[in-house]
PDB file of N, CA and C in Angstrom:
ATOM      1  N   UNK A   1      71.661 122.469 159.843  1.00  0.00           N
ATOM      2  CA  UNK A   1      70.767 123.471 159.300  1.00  0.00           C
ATOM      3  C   UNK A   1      69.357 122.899 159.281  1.00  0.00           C
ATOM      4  N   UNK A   2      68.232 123.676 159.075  1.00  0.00           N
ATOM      5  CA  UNK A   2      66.682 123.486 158.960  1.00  0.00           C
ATOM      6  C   UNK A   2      66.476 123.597 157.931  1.00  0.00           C
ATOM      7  N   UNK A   3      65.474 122.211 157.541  1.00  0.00           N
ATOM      8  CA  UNK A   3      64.922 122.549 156.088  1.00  0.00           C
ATOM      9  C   UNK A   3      63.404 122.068 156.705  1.00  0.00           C
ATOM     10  N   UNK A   4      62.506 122.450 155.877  1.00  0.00           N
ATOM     11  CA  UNK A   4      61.318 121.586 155.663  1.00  0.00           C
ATOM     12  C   UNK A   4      61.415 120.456 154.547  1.00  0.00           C
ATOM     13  N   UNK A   5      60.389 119.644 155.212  1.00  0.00           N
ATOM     14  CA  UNK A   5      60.473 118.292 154.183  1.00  0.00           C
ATOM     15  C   UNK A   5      59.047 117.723 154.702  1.00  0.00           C
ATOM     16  N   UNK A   6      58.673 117.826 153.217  1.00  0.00           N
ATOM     17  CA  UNK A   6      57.189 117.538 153.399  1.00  0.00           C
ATOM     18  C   UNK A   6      56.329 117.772 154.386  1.00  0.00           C
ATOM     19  N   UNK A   7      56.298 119.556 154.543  1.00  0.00           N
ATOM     20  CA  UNK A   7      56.004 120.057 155.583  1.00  0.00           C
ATOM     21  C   UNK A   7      56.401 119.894 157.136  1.00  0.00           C
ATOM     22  N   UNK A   8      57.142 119.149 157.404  1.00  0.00           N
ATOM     23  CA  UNK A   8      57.636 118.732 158.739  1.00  0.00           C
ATOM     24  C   UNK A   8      59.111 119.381 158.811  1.00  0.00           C
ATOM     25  N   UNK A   9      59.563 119.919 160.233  1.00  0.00           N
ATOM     26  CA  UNK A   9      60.862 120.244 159.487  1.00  0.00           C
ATOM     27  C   UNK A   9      62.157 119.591 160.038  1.00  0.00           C
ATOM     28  N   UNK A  10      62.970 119.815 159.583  1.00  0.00           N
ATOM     29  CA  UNK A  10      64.031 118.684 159.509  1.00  0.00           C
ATOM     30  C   UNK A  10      65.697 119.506 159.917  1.00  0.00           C
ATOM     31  N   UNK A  11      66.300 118.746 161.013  1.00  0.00           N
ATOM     32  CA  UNK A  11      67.468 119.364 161.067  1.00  0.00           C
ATOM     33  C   UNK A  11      68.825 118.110 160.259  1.00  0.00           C
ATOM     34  N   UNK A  12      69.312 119.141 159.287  1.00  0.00           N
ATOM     35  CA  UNK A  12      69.929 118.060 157.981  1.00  0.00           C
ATOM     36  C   UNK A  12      71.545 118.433 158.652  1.00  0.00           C
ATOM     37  N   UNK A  13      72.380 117.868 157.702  1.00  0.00           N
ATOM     38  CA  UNK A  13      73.959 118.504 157.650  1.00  0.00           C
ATOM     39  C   UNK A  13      73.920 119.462 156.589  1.00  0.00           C
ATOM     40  N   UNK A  14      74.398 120.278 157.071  1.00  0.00           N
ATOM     41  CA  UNK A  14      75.107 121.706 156.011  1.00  0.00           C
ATOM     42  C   UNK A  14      75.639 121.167 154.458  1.00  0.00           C
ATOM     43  N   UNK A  15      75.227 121.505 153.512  1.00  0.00           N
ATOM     44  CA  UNK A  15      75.217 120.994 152.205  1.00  0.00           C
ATOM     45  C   UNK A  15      74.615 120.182 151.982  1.00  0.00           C
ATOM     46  N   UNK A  16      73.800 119.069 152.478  1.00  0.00           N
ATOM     47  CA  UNK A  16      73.794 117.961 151.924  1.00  0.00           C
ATOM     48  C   UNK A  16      72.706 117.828 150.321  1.00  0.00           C
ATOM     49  N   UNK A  17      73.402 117.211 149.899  1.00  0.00           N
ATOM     50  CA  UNK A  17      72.268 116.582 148.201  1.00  0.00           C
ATOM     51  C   UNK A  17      70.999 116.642 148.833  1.00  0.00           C
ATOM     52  N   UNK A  18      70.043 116.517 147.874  1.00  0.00           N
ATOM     53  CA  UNK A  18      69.015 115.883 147.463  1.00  0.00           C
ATOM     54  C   UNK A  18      68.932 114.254 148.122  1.00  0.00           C
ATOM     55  N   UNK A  19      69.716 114.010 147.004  1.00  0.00           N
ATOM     56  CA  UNK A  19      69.652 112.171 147.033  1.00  0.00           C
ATOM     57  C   UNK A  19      70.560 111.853 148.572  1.00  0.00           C
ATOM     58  N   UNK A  20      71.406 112.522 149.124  1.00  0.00           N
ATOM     59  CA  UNK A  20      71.778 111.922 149.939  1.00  0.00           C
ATOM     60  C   UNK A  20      70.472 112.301 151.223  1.00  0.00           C
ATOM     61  N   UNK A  21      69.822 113.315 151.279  1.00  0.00           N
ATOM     62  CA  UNK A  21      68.327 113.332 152.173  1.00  0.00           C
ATOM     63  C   UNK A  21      67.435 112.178 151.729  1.00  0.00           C
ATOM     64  N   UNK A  22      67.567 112.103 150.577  1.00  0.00           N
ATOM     65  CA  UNK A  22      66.757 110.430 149.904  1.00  0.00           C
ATOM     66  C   UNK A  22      66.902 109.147 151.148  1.00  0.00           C
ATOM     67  N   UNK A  23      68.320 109.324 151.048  1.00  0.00           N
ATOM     68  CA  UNK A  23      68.942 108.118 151.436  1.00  0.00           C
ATOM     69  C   UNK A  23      68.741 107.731 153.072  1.00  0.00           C
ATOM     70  N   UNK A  24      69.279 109.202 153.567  1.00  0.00           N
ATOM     71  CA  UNK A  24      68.901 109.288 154.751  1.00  0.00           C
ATOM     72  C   UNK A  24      67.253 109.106 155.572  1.00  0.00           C
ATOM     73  N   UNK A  25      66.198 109.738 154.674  1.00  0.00           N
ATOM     74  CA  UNK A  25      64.792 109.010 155.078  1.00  0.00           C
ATOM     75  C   UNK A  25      64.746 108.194 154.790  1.00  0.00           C
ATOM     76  N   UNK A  26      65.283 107.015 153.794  1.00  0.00           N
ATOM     77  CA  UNK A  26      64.953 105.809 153.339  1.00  0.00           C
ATOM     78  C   UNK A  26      63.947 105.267 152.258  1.00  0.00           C
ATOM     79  N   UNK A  27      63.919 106.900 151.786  1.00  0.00           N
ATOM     80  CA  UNK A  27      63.153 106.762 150.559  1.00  0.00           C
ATOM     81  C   UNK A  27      63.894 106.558 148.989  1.00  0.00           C
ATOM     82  N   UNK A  28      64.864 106.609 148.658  1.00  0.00           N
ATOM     83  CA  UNK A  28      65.355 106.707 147.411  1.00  0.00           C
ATOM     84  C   UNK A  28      64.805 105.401 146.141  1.00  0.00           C
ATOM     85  N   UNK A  29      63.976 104.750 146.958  1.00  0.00           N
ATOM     86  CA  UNK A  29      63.592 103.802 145.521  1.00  0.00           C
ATOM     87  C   UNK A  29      61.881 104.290 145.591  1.00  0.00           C
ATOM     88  N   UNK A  30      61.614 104.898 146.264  1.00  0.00           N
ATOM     89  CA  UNK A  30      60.047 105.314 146.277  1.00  0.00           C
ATOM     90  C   UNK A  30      59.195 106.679 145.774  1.00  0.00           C
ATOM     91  N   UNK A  31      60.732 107.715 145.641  1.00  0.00           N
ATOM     92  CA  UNK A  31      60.857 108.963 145.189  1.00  0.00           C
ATOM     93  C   UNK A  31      60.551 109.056 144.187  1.00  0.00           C
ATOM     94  N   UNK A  32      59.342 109.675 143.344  1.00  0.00           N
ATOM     95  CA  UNK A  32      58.954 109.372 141.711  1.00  0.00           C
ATOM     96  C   UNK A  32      59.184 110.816 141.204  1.00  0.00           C
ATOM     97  N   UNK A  33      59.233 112.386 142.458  1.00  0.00           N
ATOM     98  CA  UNK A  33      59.778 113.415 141.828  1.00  0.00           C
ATOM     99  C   UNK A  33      59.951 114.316 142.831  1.00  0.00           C
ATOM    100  N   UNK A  34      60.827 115.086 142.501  1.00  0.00           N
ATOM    101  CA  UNK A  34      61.017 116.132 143.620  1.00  0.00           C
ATOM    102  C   UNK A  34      61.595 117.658 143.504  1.00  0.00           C
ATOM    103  N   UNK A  35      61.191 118.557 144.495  1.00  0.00           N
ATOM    104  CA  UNK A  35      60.755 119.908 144.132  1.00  0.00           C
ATOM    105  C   UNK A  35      61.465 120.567 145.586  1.00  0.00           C
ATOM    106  N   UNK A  36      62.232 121.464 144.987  1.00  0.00           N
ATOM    107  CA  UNK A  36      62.994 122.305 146.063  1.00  0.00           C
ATOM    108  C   UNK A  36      62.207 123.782 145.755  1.00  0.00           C
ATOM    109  N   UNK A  37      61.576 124.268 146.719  1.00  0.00           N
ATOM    110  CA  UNK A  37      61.019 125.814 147.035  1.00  0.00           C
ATOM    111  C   UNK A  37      60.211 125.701 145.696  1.00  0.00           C
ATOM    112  N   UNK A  38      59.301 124.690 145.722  1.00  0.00           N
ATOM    113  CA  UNK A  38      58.609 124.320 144.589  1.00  0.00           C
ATOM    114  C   UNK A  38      58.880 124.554 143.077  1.00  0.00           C
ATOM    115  N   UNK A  39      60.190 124.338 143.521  1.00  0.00           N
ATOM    116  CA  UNK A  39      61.156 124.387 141.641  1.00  0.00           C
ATOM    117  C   UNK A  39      61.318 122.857 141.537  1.00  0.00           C
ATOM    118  N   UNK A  40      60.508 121.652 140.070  1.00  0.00           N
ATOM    119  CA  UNK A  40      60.837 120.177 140.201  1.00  0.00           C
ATOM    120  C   UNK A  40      62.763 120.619 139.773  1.00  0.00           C
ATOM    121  N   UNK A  41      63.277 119.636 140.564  1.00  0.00           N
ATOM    122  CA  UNK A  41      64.325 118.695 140.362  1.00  0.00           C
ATOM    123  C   UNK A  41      64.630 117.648 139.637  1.00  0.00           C
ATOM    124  N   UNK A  42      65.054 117.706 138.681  1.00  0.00           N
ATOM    125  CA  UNK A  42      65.483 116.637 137.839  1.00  0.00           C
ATOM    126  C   UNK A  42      66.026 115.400 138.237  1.00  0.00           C
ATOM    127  N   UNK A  43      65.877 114.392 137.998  1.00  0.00           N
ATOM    128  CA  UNK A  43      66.378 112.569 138.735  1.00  0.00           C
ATOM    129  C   UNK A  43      67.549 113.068 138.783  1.00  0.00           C
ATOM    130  N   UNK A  44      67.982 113.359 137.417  1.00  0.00           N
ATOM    131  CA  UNK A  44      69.562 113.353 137.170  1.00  0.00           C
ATOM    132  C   UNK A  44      70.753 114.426 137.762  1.00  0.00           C
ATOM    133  N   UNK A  45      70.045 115.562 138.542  1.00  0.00           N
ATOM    134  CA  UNK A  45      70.427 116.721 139.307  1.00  0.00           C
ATOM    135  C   UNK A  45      70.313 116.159 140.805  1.00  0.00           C
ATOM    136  N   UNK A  46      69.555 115.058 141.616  1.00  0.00           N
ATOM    137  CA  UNK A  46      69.258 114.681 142.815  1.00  0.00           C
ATOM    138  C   UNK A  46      70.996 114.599 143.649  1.00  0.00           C
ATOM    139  N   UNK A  47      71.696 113.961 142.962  1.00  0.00           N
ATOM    140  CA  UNK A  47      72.972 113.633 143.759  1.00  0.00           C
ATOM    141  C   UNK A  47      73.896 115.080 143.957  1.00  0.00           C
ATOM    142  N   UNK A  48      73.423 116.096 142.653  1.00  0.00           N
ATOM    143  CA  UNK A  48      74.527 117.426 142.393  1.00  0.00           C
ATOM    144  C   UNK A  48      73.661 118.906 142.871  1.00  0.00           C
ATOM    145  N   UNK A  49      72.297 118.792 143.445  1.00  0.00           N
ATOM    146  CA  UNK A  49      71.895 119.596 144.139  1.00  0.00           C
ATOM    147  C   UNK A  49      71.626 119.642 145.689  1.00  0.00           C
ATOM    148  N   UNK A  50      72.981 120.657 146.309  1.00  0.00           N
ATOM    149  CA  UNK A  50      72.547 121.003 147.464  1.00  0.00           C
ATOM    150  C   UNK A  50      71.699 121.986 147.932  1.00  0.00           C
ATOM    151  N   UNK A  51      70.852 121.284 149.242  1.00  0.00           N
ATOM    152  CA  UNK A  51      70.003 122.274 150.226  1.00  0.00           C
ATOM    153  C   UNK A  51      71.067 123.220 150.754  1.00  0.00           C
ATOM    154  N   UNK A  52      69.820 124.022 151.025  1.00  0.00           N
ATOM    155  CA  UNK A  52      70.491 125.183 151.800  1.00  0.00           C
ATOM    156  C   UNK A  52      69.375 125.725 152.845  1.00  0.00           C
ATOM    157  N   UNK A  53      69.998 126.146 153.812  1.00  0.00           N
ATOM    158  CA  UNK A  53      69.037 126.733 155.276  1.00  0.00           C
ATOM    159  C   UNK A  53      67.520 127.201 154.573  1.00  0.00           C
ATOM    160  N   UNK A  54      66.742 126.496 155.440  1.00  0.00           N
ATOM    161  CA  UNK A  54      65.583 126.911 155.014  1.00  0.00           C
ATOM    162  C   UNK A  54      64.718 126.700 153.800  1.00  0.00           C
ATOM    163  N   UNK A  55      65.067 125.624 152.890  1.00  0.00           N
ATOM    164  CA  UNK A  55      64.816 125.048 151.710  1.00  0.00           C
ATOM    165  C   UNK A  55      63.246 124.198 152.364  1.00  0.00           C
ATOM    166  N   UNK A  56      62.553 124.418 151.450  1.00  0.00           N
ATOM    167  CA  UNK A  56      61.239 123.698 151.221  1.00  0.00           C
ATOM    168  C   UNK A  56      61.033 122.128 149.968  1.00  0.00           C
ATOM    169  N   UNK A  57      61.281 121.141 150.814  1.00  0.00           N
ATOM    170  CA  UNK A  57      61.938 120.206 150.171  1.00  0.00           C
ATOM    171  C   UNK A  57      60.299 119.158 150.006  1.00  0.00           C
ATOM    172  N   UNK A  58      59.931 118.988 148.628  1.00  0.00           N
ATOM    173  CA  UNK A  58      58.826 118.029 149.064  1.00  0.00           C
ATOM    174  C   UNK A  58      59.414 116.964 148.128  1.00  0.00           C
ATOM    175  N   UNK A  59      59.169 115.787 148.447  1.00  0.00           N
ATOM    176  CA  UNK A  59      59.478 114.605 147.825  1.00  0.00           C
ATOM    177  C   UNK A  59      58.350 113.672 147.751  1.00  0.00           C
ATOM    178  N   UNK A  60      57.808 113.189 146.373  1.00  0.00           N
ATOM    179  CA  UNK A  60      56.548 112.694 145.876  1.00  0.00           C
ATOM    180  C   UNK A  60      56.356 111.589 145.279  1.00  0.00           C
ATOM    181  N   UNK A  61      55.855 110.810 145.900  1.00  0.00           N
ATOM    182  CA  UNK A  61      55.079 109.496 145.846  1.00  0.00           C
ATOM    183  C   UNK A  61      54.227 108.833 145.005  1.00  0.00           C
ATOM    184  N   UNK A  62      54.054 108.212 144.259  1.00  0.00           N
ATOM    185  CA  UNK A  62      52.740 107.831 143.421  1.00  0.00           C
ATOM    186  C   UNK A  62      52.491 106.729 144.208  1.00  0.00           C
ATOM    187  N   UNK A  63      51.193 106.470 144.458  1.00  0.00           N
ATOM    188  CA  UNK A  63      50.231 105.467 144.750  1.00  0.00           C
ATOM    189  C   UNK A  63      49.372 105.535 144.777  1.00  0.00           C
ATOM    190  N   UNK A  64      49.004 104.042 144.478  1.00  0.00           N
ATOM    191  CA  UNK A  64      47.924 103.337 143.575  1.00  0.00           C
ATOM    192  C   UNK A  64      46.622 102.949 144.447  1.00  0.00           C
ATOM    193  N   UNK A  65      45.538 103.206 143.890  1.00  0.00           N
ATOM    194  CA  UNK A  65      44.340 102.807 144.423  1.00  0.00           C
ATOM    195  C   UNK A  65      43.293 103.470 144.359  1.00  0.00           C
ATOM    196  N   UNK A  66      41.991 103.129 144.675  1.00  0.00           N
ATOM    197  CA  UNK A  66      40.901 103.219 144.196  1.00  0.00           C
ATOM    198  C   UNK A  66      40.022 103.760 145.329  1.00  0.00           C
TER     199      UNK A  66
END
């Protein structure tokens, strides 16, 4: 299935989590919050919420600097 992810779009597996798309970009220790069809996602919902076709997935970063 197609999702977007951080504006780019992305062909995922059918159901998959949150956290397992984490895992799969290689972001899961860098992820500080995240927002499906610009609804935030809770840390603790990441592993028990699946995408679905066409989901607008942004995943957000803090960094530091001046």
């Amino acid at each position: 299935m197609k999702i977007v992810l951080n504006g780019e779009t992305k062909e995922v597996n059918d159901g998959i989590s949150l956290f397992a798309l984490m895992e799969q970009e290689g972001v899961t220790g860098k992820v500080m919050a995240a927002a499906i069809n610009m609804q935030i996602v809770k840390k603790e919902d990441w592993g028990t919420k699946s995408l679905e076709e066409g989901d607008k997935v942004e995943l957000l970063q803090f960094v530091g600097g001046g």
